[in-house]
N, C-alpha and C. Protein backbone atom coordinates (compact mmCIF):
# COMPACT_ATOMS: atom_id res chain seq x y z
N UNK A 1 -44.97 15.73 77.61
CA UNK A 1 -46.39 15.74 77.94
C UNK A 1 -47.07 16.82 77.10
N UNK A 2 -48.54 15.98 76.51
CA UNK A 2 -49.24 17.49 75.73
C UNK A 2 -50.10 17.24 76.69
N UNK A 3 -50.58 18.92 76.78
CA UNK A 3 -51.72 19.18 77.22
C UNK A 3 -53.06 20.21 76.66
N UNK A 4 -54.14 20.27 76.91
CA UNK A 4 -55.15 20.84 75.89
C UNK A 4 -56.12 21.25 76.83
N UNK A 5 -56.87 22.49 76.52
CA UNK A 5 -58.25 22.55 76.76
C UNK A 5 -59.30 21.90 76.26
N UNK A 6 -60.06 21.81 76.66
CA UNK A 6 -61.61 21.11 75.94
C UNK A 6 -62.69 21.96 76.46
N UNK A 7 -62.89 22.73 75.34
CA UNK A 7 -64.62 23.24 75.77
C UNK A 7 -65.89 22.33 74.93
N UNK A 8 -66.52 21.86 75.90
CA UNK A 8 -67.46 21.14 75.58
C UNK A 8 -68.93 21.59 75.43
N UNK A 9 -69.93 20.97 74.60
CA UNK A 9 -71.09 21.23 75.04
C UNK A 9 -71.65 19.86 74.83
N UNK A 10 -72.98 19.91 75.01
CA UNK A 10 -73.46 18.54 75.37
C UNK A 10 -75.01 18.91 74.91
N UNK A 11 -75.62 17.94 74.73
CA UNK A 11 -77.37 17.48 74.93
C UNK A 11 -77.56 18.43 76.03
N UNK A 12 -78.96 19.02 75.86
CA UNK A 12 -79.90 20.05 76.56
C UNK A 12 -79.87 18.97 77.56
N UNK A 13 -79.37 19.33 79.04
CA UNK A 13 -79.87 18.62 80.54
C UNK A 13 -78.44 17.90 80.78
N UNK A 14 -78.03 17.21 80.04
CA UNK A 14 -76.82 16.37 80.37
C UNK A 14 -75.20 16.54 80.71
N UNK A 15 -75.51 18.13 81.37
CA UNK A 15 -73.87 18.75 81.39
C UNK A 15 -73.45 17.73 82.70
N UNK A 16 -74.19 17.65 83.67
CA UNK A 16 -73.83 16.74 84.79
C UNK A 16 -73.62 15.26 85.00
N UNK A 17 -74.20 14.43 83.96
CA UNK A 17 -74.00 13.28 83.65
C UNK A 17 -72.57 13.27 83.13
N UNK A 18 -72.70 13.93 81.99
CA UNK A 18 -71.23 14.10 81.44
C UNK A 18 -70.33 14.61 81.94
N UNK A 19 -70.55 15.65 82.72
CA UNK A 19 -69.03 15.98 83.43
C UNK A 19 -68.43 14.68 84.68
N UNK A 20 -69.09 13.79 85.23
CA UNK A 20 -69.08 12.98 85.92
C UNK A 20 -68.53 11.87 84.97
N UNK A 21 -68.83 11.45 83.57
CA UNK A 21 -68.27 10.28 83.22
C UNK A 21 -66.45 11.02 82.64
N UNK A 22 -66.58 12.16 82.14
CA UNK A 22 -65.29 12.25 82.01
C UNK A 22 -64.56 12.54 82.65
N UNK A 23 -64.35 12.84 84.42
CA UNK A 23 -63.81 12.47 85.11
C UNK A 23 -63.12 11.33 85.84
N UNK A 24 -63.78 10.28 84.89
CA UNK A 24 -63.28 9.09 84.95
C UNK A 24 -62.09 8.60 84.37
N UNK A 25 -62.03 9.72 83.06
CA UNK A 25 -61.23 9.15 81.89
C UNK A 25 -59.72 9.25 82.43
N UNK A 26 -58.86 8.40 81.71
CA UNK A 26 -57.48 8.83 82.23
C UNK A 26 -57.00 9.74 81.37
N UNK A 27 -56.59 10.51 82.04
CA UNK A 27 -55.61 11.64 81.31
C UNK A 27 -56.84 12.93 81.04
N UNK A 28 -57.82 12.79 82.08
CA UNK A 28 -58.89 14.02 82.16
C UNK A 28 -58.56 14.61 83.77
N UNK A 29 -57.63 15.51 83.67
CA UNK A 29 -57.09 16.48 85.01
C UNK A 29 -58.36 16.85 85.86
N UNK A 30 -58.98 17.90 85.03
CA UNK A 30 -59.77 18.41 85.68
C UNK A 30 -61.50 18.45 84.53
N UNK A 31 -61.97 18.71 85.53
CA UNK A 31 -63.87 18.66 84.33
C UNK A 31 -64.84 19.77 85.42
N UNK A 32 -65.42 20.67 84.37
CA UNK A 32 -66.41 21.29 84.97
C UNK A 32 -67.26 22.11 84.65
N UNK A 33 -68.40 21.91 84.97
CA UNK A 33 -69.63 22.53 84.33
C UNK A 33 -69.43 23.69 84.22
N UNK A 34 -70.09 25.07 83.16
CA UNK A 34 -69.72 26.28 83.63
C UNK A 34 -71.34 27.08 83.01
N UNK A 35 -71.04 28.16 83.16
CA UNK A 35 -71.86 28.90 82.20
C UNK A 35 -71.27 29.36 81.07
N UNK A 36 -71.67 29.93 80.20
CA UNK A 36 -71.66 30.62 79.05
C UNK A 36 -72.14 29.84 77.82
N UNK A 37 -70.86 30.18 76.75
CA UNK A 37 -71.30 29.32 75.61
C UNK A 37 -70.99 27.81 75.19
N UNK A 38 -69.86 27.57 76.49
CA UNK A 38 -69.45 25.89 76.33
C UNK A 38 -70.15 25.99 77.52
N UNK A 39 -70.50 23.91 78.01
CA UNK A 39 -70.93 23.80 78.99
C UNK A 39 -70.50 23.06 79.55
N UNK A 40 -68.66 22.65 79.48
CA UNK A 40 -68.01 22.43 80.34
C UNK A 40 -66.64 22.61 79.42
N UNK A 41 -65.73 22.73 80.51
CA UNK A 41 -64.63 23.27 80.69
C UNK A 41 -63.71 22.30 81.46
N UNK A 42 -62.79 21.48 80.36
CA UNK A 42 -62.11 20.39 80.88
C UNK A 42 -60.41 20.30 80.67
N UNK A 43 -59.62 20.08 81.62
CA UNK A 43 -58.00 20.42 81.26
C UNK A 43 -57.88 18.58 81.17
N UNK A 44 -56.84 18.37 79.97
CA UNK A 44 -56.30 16.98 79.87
C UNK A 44 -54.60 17.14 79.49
N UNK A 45 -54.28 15.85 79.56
CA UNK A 45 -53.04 15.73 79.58
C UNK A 45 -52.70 14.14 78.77
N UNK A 46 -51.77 13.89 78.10
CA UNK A 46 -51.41 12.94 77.37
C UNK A 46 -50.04 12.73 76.95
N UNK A 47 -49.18 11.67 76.98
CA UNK A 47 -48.07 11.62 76.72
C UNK A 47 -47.38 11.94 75.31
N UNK A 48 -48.45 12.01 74.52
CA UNK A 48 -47.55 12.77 72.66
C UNK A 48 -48.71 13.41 72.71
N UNK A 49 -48.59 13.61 71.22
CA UNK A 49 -50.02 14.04 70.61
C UNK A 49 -51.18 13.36 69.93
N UNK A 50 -50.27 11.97 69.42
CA UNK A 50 -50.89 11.29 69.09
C UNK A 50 -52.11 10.14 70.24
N UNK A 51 -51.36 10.61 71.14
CA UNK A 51 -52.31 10.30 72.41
C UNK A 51 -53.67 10.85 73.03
N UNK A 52 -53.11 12.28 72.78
CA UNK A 52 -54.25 13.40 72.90
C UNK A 52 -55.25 13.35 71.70
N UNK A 53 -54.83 13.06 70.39
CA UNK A 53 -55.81 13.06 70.04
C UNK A 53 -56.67 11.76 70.28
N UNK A 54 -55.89 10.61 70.40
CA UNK A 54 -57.01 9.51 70.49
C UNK A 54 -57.58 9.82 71.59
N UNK A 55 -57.28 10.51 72.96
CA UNK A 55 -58.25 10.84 74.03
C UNK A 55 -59.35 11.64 73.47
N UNK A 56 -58.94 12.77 73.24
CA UNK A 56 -60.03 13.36 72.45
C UNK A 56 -61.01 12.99 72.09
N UNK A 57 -60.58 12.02 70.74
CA UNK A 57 -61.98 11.73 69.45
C UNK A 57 -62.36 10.24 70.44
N UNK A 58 -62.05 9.95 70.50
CA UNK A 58 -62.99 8.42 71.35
C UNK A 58 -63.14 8.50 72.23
N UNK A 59 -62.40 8.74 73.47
CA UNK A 59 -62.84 8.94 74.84
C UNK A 59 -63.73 9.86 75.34
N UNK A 60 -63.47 11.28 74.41
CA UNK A 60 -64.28 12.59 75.28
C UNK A 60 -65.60 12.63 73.91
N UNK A 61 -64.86 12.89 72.89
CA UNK A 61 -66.13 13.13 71.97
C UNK A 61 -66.77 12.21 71.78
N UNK A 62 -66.58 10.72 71.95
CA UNK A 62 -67.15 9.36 72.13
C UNK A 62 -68.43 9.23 73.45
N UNK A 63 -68.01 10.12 74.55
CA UNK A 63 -68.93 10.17 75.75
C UNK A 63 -70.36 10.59 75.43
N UNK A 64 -71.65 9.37 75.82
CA UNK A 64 -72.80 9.84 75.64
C UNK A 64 -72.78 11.06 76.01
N UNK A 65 -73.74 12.16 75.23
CA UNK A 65 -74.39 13.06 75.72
C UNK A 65 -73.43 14.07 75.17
N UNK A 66 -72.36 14.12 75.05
CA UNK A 66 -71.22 15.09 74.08
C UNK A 66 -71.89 15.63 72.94
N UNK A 67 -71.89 16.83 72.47
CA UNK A 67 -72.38 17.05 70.65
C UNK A 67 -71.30 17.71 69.90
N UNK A 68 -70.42 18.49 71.05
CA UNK A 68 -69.48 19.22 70.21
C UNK A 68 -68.17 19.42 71.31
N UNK A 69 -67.39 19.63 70.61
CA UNK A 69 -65.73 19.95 71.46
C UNK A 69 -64.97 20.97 70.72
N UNK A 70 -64.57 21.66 71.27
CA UNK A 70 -63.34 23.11 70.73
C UNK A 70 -62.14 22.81 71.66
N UNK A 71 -61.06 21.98 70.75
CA UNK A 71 -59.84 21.94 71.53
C UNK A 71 -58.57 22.95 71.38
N UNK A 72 -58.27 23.86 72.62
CA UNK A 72 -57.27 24.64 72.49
C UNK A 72 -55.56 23.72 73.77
N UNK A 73 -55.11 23.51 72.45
CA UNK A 73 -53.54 22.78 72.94
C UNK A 73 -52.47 23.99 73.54
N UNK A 74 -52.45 23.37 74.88
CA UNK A 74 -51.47 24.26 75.24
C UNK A 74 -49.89 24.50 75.01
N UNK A 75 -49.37 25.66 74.36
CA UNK A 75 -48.17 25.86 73.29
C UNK A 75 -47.29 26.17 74.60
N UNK A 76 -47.34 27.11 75.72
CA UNK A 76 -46.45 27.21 76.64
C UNK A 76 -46.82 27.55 77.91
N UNK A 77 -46.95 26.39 78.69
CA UNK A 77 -47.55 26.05 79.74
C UNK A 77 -46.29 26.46 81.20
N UNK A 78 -45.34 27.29 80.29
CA UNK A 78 -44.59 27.90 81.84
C UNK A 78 -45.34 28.79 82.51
């Protein structure tokens, strides 16, 4: 199993639309609005890597209202 962070930001207004559709996605653990400089903060999970990335680029960065993503892959998740 890989797993990754996703800090997201989105279109001015649309952190809540979007955190709601990517909670839908499979292999999206957890999603959530936050403050600072991303405007959401999402844990995923995928069976290779080559999985994670297709979640990634089509599923999450594909989601209306998305503009940008910073993915940090988790190296040791003990």
């Amino acid at each position: 199993m890989v797993a990754a962070y996703e800090f997201i930001n989105c279109e001015a207004g649309k952190a809540e639309l979007v955190v709601k559709a990517l909670r839908k996605i499979k292999g999206m653990k957890q999603a959530h609005v936050v403050t600072g400089l991303h405007d959401i903060v999402a844990y995923v999970e995928a069976p290779t890597m080559k999985d994670l990335t297709k979640l990634i680029i089509s599923k999450i960065q594909g989601t209306k209202g998305v503009s940008r993503t910073l993915t940090c892959i988790v190296v040791n998740g003990n």
